[in-house]
N, C-alpha and C. Protein backbone atom coordinates (compact mmCIF):
# COMPACT_ATOMS: atom_id res chain seq x y z
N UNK A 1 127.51 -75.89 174.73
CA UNK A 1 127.91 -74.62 174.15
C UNK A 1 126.81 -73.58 174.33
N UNK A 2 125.65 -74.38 174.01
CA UNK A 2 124.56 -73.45 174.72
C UNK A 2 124.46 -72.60 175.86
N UNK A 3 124.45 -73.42 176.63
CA UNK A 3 125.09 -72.89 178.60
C UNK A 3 125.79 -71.75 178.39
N UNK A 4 126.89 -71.82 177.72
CA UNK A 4 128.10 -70.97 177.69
C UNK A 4 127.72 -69.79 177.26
N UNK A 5 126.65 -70.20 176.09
CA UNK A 5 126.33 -68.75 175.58
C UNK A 5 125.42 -67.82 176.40
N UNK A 6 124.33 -68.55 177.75
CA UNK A 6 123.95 -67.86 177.84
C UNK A 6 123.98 -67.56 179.15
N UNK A 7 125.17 -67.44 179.86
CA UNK A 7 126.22 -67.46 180.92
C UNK A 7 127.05 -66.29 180.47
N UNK A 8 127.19 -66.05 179.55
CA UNK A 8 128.22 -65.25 179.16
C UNK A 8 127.78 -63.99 179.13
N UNK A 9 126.67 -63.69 178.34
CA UNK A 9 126.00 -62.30 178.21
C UNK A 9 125.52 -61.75 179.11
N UNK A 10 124.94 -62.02 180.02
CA UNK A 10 124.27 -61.39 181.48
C UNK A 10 125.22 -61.10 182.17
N UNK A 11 126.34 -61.93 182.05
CA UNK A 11 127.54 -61.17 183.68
C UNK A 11 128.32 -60.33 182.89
N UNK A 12 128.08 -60.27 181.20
CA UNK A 12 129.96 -59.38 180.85
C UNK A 12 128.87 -58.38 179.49
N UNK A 13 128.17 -59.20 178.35
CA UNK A 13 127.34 -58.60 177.65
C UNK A 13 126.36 -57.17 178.11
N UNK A 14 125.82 -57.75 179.21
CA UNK A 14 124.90 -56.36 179.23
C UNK A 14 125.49 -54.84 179.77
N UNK A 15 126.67 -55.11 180.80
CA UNK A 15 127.04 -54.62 181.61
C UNK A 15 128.41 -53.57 180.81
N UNK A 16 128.46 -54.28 179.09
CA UNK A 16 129.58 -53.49 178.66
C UNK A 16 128.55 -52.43 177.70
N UNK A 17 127.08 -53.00 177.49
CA UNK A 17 126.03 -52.69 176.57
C UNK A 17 125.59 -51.38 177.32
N UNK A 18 125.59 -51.15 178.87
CA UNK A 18 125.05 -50.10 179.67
C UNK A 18 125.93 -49.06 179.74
N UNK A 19 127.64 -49.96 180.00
CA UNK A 19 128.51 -48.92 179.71
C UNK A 19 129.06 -48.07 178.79
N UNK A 20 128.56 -48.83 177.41
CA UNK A 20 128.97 -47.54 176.16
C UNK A 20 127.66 -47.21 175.71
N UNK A 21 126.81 -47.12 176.74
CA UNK A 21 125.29 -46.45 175.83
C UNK A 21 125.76 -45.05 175.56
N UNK A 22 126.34 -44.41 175.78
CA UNK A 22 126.33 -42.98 175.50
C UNK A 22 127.06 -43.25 173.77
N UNK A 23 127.65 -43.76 173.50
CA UNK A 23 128.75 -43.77 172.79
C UNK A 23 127.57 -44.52 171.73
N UNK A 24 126.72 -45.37 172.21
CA UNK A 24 126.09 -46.06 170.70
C UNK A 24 124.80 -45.08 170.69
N UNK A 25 124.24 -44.18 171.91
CA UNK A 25 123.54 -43.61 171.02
C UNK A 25 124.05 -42.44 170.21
N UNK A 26 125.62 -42.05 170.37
CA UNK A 26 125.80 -41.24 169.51
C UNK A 26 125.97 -41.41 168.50
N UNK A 27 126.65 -42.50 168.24
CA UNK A 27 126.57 -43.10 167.13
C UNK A 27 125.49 -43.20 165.90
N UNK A 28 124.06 -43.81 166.72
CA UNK A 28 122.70 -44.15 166.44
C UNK A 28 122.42 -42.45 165.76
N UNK A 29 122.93 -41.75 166.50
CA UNK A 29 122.77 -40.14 165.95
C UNK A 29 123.18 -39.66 165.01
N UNK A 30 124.48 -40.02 164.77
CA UNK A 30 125.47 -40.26 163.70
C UNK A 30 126.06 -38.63 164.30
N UNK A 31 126.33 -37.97 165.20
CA UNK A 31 126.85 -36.74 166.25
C UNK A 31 128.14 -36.49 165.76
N UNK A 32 128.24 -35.32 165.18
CA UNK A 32 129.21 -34.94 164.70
C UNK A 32 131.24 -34.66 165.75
N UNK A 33 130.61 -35.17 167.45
CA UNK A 33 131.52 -35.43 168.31
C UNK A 33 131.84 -36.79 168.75
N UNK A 34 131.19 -37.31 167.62
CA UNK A 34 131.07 -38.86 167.98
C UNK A 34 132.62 -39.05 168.95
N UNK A 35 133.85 -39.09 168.48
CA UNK A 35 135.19 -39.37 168.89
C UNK A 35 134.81 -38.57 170.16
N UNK A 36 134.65 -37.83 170.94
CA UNK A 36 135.03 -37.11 171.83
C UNK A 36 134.33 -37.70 172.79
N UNK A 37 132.99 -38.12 172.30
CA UNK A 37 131.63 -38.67 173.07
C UNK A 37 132.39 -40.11 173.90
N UNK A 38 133.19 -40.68 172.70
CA UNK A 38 133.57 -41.93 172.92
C UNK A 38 134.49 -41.69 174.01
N UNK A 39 135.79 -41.15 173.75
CA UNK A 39 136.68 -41.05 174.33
C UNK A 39 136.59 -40.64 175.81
N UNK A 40 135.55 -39.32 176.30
CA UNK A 40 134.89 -39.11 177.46
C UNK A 40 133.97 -40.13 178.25
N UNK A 41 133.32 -41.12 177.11
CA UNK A 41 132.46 -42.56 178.37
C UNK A 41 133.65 -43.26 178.29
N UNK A 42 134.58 -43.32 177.66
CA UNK A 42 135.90 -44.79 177.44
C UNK A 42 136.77 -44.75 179.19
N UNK A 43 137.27 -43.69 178.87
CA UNK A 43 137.98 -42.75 180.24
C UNK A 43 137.19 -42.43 181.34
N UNK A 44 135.93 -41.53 181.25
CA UNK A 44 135.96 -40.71 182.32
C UNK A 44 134.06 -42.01 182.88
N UNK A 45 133.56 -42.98 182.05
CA UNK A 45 132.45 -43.20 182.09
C UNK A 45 132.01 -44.28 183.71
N UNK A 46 133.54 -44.62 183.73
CA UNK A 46 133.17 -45.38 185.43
C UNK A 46 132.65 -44.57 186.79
N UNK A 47 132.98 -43.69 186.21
CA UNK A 47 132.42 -42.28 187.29
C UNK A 47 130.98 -42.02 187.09
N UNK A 48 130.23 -41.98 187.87
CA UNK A 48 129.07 -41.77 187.28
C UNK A 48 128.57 -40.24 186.81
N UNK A 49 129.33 -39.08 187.34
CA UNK A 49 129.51 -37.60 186.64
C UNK A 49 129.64 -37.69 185.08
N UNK A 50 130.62 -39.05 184.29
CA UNK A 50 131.26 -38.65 183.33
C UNK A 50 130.58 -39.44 182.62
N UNK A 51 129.60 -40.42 183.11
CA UNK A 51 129.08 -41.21 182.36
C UNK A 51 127.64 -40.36 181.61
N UNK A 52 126.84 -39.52 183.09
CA UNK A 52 125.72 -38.84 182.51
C UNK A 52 126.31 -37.52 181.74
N UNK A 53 127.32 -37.05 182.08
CA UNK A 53 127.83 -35.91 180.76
C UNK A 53 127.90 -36.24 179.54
N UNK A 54 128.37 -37.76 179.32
CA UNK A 54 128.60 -38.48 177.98
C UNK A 54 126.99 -38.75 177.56
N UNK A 55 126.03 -39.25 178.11
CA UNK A 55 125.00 -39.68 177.85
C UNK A 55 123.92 -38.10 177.12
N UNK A 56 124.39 -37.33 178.38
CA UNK A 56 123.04 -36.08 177.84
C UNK A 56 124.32 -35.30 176.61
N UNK A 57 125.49 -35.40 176.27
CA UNK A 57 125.85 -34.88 175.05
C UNK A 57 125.59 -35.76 173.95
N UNK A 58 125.42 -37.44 174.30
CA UNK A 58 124.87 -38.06 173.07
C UNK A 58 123.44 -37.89 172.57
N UNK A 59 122.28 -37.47 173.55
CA UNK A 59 121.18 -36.99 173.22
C UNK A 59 120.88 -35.90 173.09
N UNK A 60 121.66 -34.71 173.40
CA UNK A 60 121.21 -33.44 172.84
C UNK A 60 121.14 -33.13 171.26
N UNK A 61 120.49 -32.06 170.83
CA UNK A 61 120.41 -32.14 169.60
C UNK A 61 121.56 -31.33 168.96
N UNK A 62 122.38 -31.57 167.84
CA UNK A 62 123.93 -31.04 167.64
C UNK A 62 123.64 -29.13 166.64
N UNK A 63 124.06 -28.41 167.07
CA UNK A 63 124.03 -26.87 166.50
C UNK A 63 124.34 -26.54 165.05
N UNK A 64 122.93 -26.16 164.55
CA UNK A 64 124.24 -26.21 162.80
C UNK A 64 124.95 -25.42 162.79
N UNK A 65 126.08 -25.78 162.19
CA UNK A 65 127.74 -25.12 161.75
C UNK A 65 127.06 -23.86 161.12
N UNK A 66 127.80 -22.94 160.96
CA UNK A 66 127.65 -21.45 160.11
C UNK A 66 128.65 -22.28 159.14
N UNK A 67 127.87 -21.30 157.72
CA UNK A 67 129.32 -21.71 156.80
C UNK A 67 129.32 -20.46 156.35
N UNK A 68 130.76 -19.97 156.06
CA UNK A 68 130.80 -18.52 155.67
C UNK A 68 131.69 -18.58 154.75
């Protein structure tokens, strides 16, 4: 069972871990587009255009709201 476990993470674990980095560091941000962030690496992130758009909107810093 051992084997299995660590067979498993290197071919499918890291490779899903690289693909929603945008999405967990927005998260990690707590980004008030979190849903949008997601939905743009979910869809558009196999592309590599849509993956670094998702990535530099999860690290930019978010604008404060006006409240009026």
């Amino acid at each position: 069972m051992v084997l299995a476990t660590h067979f498993f993470f290197p071919f499918f674990g890291l490779p899903f871990v690289m693909y929603f980095l945008p999405s967990i560091i927005a998260l990690a941000r707590s980004k008030r587009d979190l849903l949008a962030i997601f939905l743009l690496n979910f869809f558009l992130g196999w592309s590599v255009i849509g993956w670094i758009v998702a990535l530099i909107w999860a690290a930019k810093n978010d604008v404060p709201a006006l409240v009026r």
